[in-house]
N, C-alpha and C. Protein backbone atom coordinates (compact mmCIF):
# COMPACT_ATOMS: atom_id res chain seq x y z
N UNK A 1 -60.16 18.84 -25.95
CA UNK A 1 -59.04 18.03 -26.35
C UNK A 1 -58.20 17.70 -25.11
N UNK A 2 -58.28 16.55 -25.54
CA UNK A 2 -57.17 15.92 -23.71
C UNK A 2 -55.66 15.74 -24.22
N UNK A 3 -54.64 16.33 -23.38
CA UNK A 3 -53.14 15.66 -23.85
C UNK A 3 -53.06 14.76 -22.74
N UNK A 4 -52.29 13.42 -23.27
CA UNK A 4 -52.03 12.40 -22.46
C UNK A 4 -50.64 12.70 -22.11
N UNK A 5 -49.75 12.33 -20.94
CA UNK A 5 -48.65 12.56 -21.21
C UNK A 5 -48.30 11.35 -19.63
N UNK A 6 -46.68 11.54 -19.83
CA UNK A 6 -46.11 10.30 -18.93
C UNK A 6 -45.65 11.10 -17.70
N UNK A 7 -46.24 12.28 -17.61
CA UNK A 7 -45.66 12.89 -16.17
C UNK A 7 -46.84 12.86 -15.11
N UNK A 8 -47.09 11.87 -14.68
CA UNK A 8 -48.22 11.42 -13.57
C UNK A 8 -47.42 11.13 -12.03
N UNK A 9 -47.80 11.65 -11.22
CA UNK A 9 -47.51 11.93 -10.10
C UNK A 9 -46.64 10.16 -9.74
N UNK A 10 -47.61 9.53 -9.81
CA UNK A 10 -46.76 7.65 -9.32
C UNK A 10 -45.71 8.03 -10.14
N UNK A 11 -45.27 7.87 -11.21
CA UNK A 11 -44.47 7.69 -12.15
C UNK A 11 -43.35 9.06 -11.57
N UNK A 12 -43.64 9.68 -11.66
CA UNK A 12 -42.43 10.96 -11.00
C UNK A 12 -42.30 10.21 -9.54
N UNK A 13 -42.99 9.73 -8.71
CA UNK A 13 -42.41 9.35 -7.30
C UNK A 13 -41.89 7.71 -7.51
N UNK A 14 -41.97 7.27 -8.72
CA UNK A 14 -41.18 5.74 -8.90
C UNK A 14 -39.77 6.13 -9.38
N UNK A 15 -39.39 6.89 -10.37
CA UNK A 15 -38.45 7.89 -10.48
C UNK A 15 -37.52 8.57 -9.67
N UNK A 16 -38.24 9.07 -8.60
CA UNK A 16 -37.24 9.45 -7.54
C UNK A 16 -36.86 8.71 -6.69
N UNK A 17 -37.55 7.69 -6.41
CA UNK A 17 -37.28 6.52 -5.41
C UNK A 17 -36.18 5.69 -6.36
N UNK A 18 -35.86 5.49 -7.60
CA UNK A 18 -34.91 4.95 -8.33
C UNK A 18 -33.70 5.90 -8.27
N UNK A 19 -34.13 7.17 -8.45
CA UNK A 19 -32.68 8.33 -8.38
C UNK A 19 -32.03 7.91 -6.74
N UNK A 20 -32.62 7.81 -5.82
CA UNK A 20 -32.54 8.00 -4.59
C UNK A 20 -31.67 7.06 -4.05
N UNK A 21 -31.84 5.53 -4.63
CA UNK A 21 -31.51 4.08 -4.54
C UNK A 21 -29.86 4.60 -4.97
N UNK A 22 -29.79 5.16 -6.26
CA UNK A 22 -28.69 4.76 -7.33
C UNK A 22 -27.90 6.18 -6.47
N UNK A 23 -27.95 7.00 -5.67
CA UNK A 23 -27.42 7.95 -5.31
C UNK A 23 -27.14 7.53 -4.35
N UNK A 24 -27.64 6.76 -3.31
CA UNK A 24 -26.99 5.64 -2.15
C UNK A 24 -26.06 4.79 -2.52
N UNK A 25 -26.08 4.08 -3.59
CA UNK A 25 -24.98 2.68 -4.06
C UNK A 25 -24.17 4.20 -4.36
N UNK A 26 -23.99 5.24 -4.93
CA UNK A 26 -22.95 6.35 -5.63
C UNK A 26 -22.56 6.30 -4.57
N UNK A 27 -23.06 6.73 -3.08
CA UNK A 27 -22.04 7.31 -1.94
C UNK A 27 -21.39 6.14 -1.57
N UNK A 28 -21.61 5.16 -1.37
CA UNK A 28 -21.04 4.06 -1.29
C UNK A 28 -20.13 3.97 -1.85
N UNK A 29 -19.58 3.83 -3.41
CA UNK A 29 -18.90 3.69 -3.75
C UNK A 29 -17.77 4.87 -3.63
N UNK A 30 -18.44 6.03 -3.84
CA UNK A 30 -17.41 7.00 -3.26
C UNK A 30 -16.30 7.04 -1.92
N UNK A 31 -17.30 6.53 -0.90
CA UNK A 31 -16.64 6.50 0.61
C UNK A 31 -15.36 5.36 0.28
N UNK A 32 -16.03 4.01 -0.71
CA UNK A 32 -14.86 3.05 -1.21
C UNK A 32 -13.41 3.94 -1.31
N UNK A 33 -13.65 4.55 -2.14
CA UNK A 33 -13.13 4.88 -2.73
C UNK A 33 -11.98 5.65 -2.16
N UNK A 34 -12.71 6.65 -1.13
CA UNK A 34 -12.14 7.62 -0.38
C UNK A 34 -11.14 6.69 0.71
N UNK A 35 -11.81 5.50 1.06
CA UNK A 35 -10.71 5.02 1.53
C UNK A 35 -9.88 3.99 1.48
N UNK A 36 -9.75 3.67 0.07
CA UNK A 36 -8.96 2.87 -0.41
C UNK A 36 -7.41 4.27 -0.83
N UNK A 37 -8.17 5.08 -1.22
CA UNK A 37 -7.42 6.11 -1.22
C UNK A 37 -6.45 6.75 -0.26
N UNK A 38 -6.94 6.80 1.15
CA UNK A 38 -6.09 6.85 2.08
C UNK A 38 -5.59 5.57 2.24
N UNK A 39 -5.67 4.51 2.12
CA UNK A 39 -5.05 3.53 2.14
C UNK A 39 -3.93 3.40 1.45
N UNK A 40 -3.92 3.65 0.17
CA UNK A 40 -2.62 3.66 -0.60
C UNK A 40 -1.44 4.81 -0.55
N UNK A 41 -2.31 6.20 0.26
CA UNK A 41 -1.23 7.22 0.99
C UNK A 41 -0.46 6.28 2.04
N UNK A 42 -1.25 5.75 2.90
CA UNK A 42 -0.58 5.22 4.29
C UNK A 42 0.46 4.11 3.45
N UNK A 43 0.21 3.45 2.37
CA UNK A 43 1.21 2.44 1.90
C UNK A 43 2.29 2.87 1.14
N UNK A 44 2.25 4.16 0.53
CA UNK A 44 3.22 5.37 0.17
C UNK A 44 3.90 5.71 0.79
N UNK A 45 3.76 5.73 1.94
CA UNK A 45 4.78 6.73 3.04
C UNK A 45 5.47 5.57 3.46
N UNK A 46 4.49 4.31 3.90
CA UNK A 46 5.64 3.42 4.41
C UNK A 46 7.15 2.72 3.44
N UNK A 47 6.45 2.97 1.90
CA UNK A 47 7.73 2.66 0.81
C UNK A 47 8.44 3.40 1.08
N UNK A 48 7.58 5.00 0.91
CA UNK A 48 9.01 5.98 1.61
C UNK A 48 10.19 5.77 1.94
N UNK A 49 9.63 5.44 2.84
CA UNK A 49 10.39 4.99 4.48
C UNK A 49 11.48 4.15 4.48
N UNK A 50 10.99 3.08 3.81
CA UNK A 50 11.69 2.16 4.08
C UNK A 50 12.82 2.14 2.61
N UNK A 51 12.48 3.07 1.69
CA UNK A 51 13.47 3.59 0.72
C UNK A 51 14.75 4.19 1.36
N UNK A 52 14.04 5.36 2.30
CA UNK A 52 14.85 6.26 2.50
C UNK A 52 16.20 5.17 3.58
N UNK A 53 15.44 4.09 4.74
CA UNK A 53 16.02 3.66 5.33
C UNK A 53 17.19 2.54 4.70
N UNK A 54 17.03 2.07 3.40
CA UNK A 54 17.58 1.13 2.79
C UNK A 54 19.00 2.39 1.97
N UNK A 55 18.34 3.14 1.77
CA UNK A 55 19.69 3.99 1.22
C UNK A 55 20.76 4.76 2.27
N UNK A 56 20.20 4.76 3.79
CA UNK A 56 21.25 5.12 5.16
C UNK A 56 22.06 4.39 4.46
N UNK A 57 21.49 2.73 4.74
CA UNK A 57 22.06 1.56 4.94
C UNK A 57 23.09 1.22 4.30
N UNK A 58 22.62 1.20 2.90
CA UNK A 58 23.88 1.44 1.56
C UNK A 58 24.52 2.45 1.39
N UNK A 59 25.16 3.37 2.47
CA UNK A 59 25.67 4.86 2.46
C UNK A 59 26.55 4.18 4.34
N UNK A 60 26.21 3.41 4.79
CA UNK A 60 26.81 3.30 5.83
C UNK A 60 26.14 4.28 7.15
N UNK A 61 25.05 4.78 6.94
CA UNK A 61 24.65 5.36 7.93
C UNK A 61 23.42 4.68 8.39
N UNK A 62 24.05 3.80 9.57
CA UNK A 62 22.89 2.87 10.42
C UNK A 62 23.51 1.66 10.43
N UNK A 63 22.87 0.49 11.03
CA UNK A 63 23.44 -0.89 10.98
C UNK A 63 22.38 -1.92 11.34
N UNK A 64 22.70 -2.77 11.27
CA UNK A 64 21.59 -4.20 11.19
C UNK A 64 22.54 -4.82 12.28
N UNK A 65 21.68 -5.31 13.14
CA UNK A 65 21.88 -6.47 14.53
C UNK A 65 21.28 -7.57 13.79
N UNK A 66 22.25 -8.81 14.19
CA UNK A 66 21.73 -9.84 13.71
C UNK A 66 21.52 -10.11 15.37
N UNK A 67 20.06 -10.71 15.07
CA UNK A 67 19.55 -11.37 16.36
C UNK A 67 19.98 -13.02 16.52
N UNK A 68 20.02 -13.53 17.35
CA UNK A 68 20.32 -14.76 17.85
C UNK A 68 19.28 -15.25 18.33
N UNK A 69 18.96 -16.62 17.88
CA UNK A 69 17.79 -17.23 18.44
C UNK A 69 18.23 -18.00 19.58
């Protein structure tokens, strides 16, 4: 008696060559990810910033030069 079955060597190495593909586009998108992520820290700190500097301002601590062209 023969069992037929779908675990044949091509077919397991077409399989991994598909896992392999879709685990490359994954890191990809991860690294996206990772640095869109630091991207929006670095755009965080600069709101910070410029929070903290806008409330000196409205407290009287600091001043604005008007430049002359």
């Amino acid at each position: 008696m023969v069992l037929r079955n779908e675990w044949t060597t091509k077919a397991l190495t077409k399989q991994m060559i598909g896992m392999e593909e879709q685990l490359k586009k994954l890191s990809q998108v991860i690294t996206q990810i990772a640095v869109q992520d630091i991207r929006i820290d670095n755009l965080t700190s600069l709101v910070i910033n410029l929070q903290h500097e806008l409330s000196d301002l409205r407290r009287g601590d600091g001043w604005i030069d008007h430049k002359q062209r």
